[in-house]
Structures are given as C-alpha cells and as structure tokens.
PDB file of N, CA and C in Angstrom:
ATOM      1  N   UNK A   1       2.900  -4.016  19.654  1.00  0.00           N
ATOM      2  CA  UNK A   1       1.831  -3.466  18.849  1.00  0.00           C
ATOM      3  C   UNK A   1       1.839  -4.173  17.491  1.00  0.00           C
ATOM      4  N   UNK A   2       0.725  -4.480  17.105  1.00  0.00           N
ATOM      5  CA  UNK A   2       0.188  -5.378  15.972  1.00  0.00           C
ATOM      6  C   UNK A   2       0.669  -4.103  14.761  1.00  0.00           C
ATOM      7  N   UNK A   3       1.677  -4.442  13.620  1.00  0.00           N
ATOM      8  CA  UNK A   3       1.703  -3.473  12.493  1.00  0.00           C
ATOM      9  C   UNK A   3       1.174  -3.781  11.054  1.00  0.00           C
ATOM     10  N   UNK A   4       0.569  -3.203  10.717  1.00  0.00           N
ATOM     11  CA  UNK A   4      -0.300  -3.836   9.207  1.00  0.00           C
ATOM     12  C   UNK A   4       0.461  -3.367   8.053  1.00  0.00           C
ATOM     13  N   UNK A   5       1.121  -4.213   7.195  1.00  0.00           N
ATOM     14  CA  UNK A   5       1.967  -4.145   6.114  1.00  0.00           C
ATOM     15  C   UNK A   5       0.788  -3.134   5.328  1.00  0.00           C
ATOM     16  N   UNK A   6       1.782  -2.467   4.039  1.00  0.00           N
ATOM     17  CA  UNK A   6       0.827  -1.409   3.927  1.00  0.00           C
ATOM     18  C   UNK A   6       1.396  -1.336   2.096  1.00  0.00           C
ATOM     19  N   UNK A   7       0.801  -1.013   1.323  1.00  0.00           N
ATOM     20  CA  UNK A   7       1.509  -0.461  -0.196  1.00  0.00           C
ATOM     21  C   UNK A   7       2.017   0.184  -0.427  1.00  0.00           C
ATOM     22  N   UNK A   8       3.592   0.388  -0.096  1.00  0.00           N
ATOM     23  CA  UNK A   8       4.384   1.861  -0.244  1.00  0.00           C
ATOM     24  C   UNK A   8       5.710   1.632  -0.720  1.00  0.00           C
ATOM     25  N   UNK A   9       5.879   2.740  -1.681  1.00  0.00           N
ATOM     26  CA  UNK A   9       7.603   2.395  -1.676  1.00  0.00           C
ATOM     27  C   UNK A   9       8.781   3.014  -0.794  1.00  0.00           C
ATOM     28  N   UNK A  10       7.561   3.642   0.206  1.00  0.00           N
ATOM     29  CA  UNK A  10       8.302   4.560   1.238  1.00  0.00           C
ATOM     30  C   UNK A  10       8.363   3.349   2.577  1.00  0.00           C
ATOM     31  N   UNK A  11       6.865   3.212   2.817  1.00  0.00           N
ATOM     32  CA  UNK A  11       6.548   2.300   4.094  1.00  0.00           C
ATOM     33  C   UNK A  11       6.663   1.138   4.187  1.00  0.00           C
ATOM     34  N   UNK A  12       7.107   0.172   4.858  1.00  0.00           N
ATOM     35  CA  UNK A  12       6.818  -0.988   5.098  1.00  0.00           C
ATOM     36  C   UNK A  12       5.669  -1.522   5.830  1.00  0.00           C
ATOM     37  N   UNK A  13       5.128  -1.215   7.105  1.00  0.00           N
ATOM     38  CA  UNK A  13       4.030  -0.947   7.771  1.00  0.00           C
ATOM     39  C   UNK A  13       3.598  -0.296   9.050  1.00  0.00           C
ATOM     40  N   UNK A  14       2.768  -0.022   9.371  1.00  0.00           N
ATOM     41  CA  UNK A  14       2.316   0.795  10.345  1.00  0.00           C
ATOM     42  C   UNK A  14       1.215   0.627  11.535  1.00  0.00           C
ATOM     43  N   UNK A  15       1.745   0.917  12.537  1.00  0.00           N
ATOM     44  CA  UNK A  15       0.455  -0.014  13.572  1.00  0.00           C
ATOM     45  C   UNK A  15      -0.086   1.633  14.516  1.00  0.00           C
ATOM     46  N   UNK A  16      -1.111   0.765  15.182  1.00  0.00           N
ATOM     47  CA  UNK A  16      -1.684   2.526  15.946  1.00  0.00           C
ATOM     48  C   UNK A  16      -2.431   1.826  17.265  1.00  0.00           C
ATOM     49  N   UNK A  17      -2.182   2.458  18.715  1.00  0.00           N
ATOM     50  CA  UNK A  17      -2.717   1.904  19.740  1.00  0.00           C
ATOM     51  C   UNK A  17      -2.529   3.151  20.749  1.00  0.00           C
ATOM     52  N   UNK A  18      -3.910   3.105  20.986  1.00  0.00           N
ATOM     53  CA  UNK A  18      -3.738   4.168  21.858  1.00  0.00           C
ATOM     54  C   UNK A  18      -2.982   5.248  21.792  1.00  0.00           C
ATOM     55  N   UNK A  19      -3.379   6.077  20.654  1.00  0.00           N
ATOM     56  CA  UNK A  19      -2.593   7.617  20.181  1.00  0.00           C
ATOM     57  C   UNK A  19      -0.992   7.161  20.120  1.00  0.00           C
ATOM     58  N   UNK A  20      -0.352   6.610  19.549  1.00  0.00           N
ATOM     59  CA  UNK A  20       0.749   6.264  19.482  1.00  0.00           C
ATOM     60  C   UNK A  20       0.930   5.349  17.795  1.00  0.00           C
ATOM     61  N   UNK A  21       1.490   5.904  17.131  1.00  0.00           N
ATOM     62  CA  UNK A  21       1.990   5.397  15.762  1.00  0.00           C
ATOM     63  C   UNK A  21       2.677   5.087  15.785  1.00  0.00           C
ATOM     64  N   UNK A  22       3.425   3.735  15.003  1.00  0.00           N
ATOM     65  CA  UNK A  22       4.574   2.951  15.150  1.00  0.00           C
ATOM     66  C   UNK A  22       4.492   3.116  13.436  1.00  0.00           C
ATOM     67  N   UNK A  23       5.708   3.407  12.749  1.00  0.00           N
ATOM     68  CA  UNK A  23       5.901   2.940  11.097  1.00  0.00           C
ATOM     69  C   UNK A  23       7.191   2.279  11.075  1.00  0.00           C
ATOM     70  N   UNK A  24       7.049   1.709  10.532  1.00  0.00           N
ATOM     71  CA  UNK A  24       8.471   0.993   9.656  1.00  0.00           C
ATOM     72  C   UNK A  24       8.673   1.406   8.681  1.00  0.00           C
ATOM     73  N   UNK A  25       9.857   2.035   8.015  1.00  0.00           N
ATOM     74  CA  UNK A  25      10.162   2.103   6.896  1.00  0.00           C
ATOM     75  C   UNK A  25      11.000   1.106   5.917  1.00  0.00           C
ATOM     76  N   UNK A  26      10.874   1.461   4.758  1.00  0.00           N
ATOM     77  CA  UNK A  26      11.592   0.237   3.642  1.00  0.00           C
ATOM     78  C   UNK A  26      12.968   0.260   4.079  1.00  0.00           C
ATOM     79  N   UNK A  27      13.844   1.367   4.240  1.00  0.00           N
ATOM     80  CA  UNK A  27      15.012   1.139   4.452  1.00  0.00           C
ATOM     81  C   UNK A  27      15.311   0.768   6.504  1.00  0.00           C
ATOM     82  N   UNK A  28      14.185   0.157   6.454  1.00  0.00           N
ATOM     83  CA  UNK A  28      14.622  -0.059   8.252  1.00  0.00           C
ATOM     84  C   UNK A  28      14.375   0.264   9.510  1.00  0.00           C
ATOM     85  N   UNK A  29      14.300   1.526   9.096  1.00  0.00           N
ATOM     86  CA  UNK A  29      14.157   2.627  10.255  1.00  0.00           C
ATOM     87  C   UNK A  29      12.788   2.397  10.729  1.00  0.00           C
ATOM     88  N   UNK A  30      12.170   2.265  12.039  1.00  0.00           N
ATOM     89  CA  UNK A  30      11.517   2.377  12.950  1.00  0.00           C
ATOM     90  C   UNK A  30      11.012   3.327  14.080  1.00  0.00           C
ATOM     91  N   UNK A  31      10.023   3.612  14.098  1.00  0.00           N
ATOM     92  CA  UNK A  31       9.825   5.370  14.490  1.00  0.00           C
ATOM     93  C   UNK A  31       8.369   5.047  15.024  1.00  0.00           C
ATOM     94  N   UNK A  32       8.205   5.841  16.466  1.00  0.00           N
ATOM     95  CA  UNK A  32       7.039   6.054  17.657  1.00  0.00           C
ATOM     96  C   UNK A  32       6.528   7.027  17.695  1.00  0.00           C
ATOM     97  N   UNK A  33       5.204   7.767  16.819  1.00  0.00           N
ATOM     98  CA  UNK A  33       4.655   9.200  17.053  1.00  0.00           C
ATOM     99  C   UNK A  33       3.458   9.414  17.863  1.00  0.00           C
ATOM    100  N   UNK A  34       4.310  10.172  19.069  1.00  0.00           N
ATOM    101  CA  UNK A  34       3.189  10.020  20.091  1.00  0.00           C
ATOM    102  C   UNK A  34       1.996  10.897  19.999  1.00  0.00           C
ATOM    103  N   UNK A  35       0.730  11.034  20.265  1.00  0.00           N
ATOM    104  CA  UNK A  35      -0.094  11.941  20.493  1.00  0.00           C
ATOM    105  C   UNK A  35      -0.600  11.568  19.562  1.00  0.00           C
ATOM    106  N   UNK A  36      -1.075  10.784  18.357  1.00  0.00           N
ATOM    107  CA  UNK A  36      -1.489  10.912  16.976  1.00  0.00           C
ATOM    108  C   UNK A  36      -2.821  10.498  17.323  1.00  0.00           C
ATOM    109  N   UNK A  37      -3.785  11.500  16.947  1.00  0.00           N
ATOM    110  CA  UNK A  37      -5.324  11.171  17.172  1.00  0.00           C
ATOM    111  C   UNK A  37      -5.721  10.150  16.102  1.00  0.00           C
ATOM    112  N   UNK A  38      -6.661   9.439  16.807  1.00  0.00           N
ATOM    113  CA  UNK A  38      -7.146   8.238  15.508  1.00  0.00           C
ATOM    114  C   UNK A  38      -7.590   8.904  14.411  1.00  0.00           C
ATOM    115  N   UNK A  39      -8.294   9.571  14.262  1.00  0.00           N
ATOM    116  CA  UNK A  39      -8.613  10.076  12.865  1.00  0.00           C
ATOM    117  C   UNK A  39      -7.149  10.463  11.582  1.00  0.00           C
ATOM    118  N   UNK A  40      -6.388  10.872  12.586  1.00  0.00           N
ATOM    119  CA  UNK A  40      -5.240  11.053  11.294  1.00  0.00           C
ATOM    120  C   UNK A  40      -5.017  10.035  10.787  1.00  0.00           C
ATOM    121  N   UNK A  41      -4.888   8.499  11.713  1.00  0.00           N
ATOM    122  CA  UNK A  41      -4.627   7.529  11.725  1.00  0.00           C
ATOM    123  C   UNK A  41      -4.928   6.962  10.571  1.00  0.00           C
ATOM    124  N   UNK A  42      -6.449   7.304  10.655  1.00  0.00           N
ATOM    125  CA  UNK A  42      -7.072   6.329   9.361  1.00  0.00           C
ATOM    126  C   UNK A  42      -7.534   7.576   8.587  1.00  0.00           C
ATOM    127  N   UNK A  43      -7.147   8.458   8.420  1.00  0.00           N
ATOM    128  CA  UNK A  43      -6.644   9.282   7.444  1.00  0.00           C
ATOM    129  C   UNK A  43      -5.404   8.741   6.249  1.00  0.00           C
ATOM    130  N   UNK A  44      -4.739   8.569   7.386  1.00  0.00           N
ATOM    131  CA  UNK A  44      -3.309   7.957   6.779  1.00  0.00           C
ATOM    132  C   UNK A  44      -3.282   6.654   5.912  1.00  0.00           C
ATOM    133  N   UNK A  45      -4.271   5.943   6.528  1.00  0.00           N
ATOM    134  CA  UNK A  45      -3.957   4.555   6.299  1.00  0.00           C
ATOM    135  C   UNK A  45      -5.303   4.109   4.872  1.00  0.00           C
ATOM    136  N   UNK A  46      -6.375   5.305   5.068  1.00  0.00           N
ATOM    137  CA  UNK A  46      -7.250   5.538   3.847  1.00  0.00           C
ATOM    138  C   UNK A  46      -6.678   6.106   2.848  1.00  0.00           C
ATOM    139  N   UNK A  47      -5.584   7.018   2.432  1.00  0.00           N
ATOM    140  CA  UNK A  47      -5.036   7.669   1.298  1.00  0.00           C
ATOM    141  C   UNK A  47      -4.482   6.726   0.512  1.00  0.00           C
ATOM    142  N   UNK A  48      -4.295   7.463  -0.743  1.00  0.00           N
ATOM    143  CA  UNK A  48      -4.198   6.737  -2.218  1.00  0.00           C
ATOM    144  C   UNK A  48      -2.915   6.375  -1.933  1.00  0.00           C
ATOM    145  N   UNK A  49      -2.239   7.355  -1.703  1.00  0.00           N
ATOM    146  CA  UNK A  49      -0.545   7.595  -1.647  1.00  0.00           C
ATOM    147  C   UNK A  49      -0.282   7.388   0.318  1.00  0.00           C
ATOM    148  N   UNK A  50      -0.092   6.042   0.668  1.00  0.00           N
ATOM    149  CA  UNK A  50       0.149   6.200   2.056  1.00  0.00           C
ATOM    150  C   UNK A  50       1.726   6.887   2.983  1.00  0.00           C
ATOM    151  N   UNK A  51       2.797   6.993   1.684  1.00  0.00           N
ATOM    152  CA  UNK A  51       3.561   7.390   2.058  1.00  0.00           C
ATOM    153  C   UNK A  51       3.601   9.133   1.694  1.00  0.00           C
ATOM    154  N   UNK A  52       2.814   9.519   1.234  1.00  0.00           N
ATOM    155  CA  UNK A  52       2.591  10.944   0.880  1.00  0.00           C
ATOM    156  C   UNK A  52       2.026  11.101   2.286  1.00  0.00           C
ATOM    157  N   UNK A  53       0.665  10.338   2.507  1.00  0.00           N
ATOM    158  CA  UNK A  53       0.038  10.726   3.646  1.00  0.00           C
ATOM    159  C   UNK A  53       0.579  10.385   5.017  1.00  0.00           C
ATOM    160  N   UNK A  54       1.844   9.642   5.216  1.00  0.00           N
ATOM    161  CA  UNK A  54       2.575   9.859   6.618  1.00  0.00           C
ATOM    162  C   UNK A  54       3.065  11.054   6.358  1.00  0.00           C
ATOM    163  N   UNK A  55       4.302  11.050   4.965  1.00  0.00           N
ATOM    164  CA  UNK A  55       4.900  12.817   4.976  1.00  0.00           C
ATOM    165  C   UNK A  55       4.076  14.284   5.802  1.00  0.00           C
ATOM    166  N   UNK A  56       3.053  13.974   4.909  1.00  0.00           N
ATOM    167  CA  UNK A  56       2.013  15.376   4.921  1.00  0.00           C
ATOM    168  C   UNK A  56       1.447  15.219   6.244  1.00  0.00           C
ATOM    169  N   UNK A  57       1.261  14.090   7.153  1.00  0.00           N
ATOM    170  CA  UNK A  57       0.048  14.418   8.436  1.00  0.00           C
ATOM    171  C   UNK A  57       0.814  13.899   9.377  1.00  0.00           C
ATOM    172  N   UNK A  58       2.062  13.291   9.327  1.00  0.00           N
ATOM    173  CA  UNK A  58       2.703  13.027  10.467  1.00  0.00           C
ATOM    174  C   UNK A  58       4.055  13.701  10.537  1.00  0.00           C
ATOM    175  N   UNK A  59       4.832  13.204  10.062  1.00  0.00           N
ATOM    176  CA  UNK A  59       6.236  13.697   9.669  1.00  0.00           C
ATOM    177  C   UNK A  59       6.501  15.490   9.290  1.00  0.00           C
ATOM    178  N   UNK A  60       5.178  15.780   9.125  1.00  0.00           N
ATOM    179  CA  UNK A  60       5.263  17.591   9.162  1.00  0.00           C
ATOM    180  C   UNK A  60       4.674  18.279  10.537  1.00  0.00           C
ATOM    181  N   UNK A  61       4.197  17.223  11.014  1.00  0.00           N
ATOM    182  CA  UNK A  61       3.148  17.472  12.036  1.00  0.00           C
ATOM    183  C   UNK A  61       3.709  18.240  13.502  1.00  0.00           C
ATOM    184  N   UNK A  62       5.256  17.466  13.492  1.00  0.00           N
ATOM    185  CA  UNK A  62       5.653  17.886  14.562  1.00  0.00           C
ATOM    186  C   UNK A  62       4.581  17.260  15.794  1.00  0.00           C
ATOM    187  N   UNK A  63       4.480  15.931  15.532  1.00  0.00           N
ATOM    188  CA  UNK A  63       4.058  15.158  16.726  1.00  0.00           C
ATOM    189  C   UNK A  63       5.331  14.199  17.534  1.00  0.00           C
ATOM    190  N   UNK A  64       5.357  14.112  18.456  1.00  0.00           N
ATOM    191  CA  UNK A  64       6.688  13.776  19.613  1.00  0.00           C
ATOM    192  C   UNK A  64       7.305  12.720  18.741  1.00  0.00           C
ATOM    193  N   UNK A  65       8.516  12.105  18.738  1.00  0.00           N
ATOM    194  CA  UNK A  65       8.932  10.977  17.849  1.00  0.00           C
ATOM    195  C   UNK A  65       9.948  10.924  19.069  1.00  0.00           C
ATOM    196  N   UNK A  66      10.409   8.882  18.674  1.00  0.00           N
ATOM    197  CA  UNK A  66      11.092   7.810  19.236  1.00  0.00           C
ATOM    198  C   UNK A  66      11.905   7.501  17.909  1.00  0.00           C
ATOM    199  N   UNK A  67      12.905   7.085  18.505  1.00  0.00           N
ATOM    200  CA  UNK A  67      13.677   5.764  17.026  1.00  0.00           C
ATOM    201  C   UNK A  67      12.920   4.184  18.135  1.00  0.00           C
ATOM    202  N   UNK A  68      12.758   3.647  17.414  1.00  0.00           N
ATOM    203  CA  UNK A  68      12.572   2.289  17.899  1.00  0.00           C
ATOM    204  C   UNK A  68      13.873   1.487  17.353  1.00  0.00           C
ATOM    205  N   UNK A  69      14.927   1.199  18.654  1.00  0.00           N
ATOM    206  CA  UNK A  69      15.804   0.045  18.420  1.00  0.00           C
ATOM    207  C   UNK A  69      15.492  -1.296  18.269  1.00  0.00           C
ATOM    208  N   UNK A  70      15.780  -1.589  17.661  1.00  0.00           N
ATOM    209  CA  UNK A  70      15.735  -3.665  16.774  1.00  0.00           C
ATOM    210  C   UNK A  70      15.773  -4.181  17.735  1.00  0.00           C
ATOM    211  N   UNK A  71      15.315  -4.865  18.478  1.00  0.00           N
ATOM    212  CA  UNK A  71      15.423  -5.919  19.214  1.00  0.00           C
ATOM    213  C   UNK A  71      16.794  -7.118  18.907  1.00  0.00           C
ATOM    214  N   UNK A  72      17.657  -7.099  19.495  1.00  0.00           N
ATOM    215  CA  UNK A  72      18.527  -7.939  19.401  1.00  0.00           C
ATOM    216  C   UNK A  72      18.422  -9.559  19.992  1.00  0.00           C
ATOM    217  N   UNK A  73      18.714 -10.274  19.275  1.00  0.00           N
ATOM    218  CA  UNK A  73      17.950 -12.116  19.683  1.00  0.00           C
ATOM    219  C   UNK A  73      19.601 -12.205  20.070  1.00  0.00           C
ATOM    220  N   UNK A  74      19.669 -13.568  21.117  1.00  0.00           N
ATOM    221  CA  UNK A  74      20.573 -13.928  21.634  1.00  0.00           C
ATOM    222  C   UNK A  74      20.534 -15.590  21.574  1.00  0.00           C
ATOM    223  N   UNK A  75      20.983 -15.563  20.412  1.00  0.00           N
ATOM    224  CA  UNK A  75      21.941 -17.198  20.155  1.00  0.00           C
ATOM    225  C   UNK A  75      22.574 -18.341  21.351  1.00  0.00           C
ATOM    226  N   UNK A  76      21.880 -18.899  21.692  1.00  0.00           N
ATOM    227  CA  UNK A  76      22.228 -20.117  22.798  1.00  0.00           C
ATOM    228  C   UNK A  76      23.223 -21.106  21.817  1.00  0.00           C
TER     229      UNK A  76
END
C-alpha cells in the first residue's frame, strides 16, 4: 500500500486501501486499522492537527488493529 508522508510530530505517514489504514509513526511503530470507512480517512488526512485527528477518530475508535512487522532484507 502506497503511504503519503504527512506533517506531524506524531506521524510519519499514512496510506488507505480498501477500508484498511496503514500509519507509521515517528518513533517506528507501524499499525493496520481495519474497517476504517473512507470518509474518516479523509477526515483524518483534511485536519489541521493530523496527529490529533488519528488520536481522536482512529486510535479512540476502537477499530480492529495489526502491528505491522519491518520487513527484514537479506544480505547476499
């Protein structure tokens, strides 16, 4: 999934496909919120404060969540 860097000192960026939110955060962490209707989406991604607006419409939401593990590369 394509993620669009975003202005936050919370977020790094955030992608959306087919009811499914992917964010990155600054410190790393990687996270899958399933069920997320598009409108929150670009709710989220229209607010002043985008890391206020994951807090408040996702992260309270109690919509399903993943950790997304790093992909590990393998050195030949």
């Amino acid at each position: 999934m394509e993620r669009i860097p975003v202005k936050s000192s919370f977020i790094e960026s955030i992608g959306y496909e087919s009811g499914t939110l992917e964010v990155t955060f600054k410190d790393g962490g990687m996270y899958k919120y399933i069920d997320v209707p598009r409108e929150t989406y670009e709710s989220v991604m229209g607010a002043e404060s985008i890391g206020k607006a994951v807090r408040e419409n996702i992260l309270k939401e109690g919509f399903g969540v993943e950790k997304i593990e790093p992909e590990v590369l393998e050195i030949e």
